[in-house]
N, C-alpha and C. Protein backbone atom coordinates (compact mmCIF):
# COMPACT_ATOMS: atom_id res chain seq x y z
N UNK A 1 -11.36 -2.60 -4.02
CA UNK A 1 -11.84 -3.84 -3.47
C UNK A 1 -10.67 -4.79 -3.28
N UNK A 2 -10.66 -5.01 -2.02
CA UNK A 2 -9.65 -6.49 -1.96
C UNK A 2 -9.61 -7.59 -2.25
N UNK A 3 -8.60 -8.32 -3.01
CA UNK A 3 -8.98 -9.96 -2.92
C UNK A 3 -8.27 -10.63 -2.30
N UNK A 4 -8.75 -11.48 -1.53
CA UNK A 4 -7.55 -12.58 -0.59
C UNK A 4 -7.11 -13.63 -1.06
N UNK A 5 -6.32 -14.25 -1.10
CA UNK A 5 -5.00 -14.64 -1.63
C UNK A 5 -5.74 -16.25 -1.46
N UNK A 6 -6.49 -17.19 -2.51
CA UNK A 6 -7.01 -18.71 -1.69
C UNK A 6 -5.65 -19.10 -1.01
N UNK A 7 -6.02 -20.64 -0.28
CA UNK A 7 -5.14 -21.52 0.24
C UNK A 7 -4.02 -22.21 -0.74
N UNK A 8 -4.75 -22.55 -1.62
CA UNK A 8 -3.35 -22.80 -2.49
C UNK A 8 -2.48 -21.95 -3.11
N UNK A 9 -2.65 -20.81 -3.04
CA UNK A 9 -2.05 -19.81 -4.04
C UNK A 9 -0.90 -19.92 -2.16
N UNK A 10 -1.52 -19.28 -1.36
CA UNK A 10 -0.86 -18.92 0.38
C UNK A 10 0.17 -20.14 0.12
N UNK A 11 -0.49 -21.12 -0.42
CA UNK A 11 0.70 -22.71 -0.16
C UNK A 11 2.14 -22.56 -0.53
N UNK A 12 1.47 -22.13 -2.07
CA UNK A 12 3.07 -22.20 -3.36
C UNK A 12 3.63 -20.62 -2.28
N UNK A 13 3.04 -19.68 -1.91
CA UNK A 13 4.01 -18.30 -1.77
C UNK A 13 4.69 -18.79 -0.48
N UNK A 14 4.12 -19.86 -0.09
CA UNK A 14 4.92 -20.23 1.58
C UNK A 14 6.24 -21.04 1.13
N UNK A 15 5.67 -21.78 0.25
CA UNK A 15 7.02 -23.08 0.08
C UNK A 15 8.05 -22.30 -0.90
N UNK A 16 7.54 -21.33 -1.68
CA UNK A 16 8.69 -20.07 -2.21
C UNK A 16 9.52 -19.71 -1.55
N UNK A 17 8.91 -18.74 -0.41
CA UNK A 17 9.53 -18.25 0.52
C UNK A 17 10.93 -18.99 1.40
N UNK A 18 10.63 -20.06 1.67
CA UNK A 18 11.16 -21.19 2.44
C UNK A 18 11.46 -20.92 3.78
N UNK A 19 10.68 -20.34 4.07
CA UNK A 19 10.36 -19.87 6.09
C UNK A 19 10.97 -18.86 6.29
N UNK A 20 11.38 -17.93 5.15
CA UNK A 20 11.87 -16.95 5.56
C UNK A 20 11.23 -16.01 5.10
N UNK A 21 11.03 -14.11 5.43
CA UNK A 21 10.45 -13.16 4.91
C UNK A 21 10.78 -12.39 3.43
N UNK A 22 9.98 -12.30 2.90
CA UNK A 22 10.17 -12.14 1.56
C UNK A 22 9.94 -10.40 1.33
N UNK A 23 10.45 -9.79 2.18
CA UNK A 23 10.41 -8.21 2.00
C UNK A 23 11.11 -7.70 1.09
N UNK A 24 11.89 -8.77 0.13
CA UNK A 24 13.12 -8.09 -0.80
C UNK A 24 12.26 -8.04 -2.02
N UNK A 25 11.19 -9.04 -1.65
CA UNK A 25 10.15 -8.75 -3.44
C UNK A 25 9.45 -7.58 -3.33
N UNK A 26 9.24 -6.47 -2.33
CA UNK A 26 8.46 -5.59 -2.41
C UNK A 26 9.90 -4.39 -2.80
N UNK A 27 9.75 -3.38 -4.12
CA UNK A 27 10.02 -2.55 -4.24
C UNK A 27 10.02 -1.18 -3.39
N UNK A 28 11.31 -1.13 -2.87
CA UNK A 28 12.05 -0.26 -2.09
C UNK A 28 12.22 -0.89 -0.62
N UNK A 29 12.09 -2.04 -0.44
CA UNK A 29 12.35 -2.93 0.96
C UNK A 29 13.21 -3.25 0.89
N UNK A 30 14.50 -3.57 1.79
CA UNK A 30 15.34 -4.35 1.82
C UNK A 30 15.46 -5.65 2.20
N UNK A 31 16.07 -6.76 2.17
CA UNK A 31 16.12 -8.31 2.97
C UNK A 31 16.25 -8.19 4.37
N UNK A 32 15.16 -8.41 5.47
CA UNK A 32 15.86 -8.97 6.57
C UNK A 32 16.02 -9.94 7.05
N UNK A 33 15.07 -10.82 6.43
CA UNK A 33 16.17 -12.85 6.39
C UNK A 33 15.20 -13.04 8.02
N UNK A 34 14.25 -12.30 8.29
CA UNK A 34 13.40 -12.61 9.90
C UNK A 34 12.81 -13.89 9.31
N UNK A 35 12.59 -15.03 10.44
CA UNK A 35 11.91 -16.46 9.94
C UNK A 35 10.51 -16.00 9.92
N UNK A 36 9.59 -17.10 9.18
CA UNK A 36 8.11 -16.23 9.59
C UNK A 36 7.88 -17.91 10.63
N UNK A 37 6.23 -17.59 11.27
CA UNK A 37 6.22 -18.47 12.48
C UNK A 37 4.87 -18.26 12.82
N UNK A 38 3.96 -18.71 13.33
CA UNK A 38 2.58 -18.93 13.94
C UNK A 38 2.33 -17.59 13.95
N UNK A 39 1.33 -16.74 13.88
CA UNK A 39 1.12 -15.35 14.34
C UNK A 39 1.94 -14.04 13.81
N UNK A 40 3.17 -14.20 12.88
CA UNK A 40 3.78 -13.59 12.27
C UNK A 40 4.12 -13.68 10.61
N UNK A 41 2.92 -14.23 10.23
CA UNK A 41 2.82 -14.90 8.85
C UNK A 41 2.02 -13.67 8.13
N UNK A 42 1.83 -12.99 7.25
CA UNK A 42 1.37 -12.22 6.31
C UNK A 42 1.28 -12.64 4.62
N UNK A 43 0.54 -12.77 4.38
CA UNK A 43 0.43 -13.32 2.88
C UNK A 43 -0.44 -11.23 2.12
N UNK A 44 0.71 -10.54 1.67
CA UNK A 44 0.35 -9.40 1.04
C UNK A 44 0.78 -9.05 -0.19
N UNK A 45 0.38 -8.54 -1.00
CA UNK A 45 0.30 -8.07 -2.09
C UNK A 45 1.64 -7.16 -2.35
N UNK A 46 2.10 -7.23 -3.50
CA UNK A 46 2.96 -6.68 -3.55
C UNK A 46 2.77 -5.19 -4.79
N UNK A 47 1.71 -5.93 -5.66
CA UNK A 47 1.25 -4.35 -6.11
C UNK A 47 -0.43 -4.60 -5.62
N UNK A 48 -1.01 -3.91 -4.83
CA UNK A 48 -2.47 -3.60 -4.27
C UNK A 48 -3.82 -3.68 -5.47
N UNK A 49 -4.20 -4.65 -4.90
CA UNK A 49 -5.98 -4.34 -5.46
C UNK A 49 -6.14 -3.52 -6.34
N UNK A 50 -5.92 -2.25 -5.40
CA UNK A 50 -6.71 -0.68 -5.76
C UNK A 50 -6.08 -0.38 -6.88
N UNK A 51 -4.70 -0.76 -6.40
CA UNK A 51 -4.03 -0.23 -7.96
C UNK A 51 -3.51 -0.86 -9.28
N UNK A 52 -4.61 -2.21 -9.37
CA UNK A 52 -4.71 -2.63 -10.31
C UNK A 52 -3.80 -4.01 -10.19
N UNK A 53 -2.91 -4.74 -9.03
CA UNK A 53 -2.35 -5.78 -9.00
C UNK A 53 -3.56 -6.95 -8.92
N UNK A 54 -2.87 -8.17 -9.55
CA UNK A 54 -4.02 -9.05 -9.39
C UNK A 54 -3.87 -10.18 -8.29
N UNK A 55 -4.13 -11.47 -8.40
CA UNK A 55 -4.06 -12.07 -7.16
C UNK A 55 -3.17 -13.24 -7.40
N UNK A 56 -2.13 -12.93 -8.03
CA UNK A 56 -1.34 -14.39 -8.40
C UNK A 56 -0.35 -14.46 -7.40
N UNK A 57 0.40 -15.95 -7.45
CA UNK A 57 1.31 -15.88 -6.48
C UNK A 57 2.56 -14.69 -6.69
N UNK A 58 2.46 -14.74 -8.15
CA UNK A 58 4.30 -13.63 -8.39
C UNK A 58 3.71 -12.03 -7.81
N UNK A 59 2.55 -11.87 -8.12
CA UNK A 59 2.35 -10.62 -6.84
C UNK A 59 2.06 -10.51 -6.02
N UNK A 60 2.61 -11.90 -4.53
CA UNK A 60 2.62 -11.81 -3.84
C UNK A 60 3.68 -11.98 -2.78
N UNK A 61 3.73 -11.55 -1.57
CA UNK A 61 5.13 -12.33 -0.74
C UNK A 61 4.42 -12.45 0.58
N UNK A 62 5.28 -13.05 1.25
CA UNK A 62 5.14 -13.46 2.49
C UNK A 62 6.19 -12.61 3.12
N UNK A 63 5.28 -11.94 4.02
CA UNK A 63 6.09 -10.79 5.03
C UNK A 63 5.81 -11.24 6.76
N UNK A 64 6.77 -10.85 6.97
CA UNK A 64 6.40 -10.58 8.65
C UNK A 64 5.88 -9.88 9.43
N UNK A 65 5.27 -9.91 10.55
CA UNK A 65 4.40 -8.83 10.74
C UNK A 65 5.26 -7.35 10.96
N UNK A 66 6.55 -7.23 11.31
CA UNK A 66 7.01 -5.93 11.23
C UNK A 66 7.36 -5.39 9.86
N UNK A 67 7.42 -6.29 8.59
CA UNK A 67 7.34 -5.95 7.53
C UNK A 67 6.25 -5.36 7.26
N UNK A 68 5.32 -6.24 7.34
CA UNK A 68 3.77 -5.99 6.83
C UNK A 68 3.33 -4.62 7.04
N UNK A 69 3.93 -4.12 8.37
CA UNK A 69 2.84 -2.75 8.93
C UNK A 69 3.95 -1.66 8.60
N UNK A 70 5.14 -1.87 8.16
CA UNK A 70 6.06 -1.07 7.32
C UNK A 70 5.66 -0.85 5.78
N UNK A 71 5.67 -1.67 5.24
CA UNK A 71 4.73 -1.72 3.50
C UNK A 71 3.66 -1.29 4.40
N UNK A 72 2.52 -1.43 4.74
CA UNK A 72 1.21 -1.22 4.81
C UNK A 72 1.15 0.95 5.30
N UNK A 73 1.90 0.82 6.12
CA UNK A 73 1.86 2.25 6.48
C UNK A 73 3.09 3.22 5.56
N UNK A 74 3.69 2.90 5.03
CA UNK A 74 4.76 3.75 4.48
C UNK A 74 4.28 3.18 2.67
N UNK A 75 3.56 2.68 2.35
CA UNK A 75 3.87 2.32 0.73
C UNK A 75 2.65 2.53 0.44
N UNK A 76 1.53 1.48 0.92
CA UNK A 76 0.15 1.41 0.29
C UNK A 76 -1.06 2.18 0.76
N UNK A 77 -0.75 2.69 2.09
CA UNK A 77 -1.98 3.38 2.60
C UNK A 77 -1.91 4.85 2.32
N UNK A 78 -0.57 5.49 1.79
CA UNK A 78 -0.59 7.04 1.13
C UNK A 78 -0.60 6.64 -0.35
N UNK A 79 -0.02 5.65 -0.97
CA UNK A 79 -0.71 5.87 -2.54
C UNK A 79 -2.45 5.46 -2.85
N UNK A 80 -2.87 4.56 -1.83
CA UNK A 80 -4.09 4.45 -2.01
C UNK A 80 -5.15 5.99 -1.71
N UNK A 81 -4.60 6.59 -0.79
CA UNK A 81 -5.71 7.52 -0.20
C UNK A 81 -4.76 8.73 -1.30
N UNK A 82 -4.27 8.46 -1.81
CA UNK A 82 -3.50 10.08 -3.39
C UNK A 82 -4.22 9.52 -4.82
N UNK A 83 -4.29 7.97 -4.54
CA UNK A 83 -5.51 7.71 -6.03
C UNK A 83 -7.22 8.15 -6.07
N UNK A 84 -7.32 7.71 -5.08
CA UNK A 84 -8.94 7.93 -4.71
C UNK A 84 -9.14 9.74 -4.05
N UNK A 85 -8.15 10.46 -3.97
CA UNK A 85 -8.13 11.92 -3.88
C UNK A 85 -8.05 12.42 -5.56
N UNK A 86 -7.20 11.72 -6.39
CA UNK A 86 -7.56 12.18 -7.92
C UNK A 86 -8.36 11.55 -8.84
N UNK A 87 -8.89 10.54 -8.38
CA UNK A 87 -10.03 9.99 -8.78
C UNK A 87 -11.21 11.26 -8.16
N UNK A 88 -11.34 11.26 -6.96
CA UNK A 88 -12.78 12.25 -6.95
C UNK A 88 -11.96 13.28 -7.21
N UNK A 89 -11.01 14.30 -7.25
CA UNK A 89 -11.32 15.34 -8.06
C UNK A 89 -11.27 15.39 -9.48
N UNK A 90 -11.33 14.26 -10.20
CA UNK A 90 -11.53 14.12 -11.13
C UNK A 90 -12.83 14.17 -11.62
N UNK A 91 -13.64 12.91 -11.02
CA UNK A 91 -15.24 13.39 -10.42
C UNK A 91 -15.78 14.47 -10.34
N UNK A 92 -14.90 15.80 -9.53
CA UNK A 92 -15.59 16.66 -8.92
C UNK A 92 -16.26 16.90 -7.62
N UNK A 93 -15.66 15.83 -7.00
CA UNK A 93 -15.95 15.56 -5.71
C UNK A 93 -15.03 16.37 -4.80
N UNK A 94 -15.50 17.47 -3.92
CA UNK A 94 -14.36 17.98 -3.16
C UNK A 94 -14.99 17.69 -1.75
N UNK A 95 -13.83 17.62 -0.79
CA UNK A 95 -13.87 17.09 0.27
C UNK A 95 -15.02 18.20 1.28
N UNK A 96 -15.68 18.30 2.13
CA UNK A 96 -16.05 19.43 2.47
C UNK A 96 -15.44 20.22 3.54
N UNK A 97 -15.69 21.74 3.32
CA UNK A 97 -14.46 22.32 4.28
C UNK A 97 -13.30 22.49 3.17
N UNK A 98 -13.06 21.86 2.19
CA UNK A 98 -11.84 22.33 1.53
C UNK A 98 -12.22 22.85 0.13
N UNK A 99 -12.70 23.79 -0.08
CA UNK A 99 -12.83 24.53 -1.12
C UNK A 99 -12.08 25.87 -1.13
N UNK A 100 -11.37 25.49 -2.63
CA UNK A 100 -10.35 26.39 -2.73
C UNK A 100 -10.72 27.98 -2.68
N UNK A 101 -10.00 28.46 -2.11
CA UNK A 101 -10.42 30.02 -1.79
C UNK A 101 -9.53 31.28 -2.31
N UNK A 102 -8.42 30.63 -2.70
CA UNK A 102 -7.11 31.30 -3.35
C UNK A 102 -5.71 30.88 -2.64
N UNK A 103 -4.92 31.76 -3.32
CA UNK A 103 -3.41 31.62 -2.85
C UNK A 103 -3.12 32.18 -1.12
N UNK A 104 -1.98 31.44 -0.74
CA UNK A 104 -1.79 32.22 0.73
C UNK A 104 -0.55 31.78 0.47
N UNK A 105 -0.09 33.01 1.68
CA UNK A 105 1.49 32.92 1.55
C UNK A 105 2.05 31.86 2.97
N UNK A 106 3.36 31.88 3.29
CA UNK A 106 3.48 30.86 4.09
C UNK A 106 3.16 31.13 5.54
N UNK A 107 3.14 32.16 5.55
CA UNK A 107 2.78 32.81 7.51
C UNK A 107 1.19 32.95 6.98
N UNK A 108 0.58 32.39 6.18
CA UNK A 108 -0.79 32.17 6.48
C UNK A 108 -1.90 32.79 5.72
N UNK A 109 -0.98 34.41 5.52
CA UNK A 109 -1.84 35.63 4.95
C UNK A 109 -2.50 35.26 3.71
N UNK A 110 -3.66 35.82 2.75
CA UNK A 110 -4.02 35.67 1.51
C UNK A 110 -3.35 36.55 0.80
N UNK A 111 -3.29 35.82 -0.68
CA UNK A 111 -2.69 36.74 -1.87
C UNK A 111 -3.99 37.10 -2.29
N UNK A 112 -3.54 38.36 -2.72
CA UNK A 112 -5.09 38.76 -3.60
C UNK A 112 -4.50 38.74 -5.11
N UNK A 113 -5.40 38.00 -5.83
CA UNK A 113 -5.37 37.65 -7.65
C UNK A 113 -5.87 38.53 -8.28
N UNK A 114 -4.62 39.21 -9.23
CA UNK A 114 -5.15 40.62 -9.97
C UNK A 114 -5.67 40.38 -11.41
């Protein structure tokens, strides 16, 4: 479940920031010092909802939008969909269509289990 960030919390992470992008607080980003600006403002999480971050300002930054969809597609959207894959098979929930059938080798063939 997501939580969004109120207006005052967005306030203090803006006047932190000081108009510039804060991609250096997200672990494994580097600084690119881009200004943020009307339409290129992102207020995101720096550890996710899902995985237990909460909603304060220190876990949050202000990114730009080419930051944002860099974290969003390379950081949070494959650890989110690898938690909730070992969460249900933890469950016992298997996907359908993927039930394990045995070993195969790499050109495709099956091993047979003695």
């Amino acid at each position: 479940m997501r939580i969004e960030f109120t207006s005052a919390t967005k306030r203090l992470m803006y006047e932190r920031s000081g108009g510039v992008c804060e991609c250096h607080r997200v672990p494994g980003m580097a600084a690119c010092g881009r200004p943020l600006g009307p339409g290129n403002t992102f207020y995101e999480h720096v550890i996710q909802c899902a995985l237990g971050g909460d909603n304060s300002p220190d876990n949050g930054a202000v990114l730009t939008r080419t930051c944002w969809k860099l974290k969003t597609s390379k950081q949070d959207l494959p650890v989110i969909a690898k938690v909730k894959r070992i969460r249900d098979r933890h469950r016992g929930i298997v996907a359908r269509g993927r039930r394990i059938m045995g070993w195969r080798r790499f050109d495709g063939t099956p091993v047979r289990r003695t």
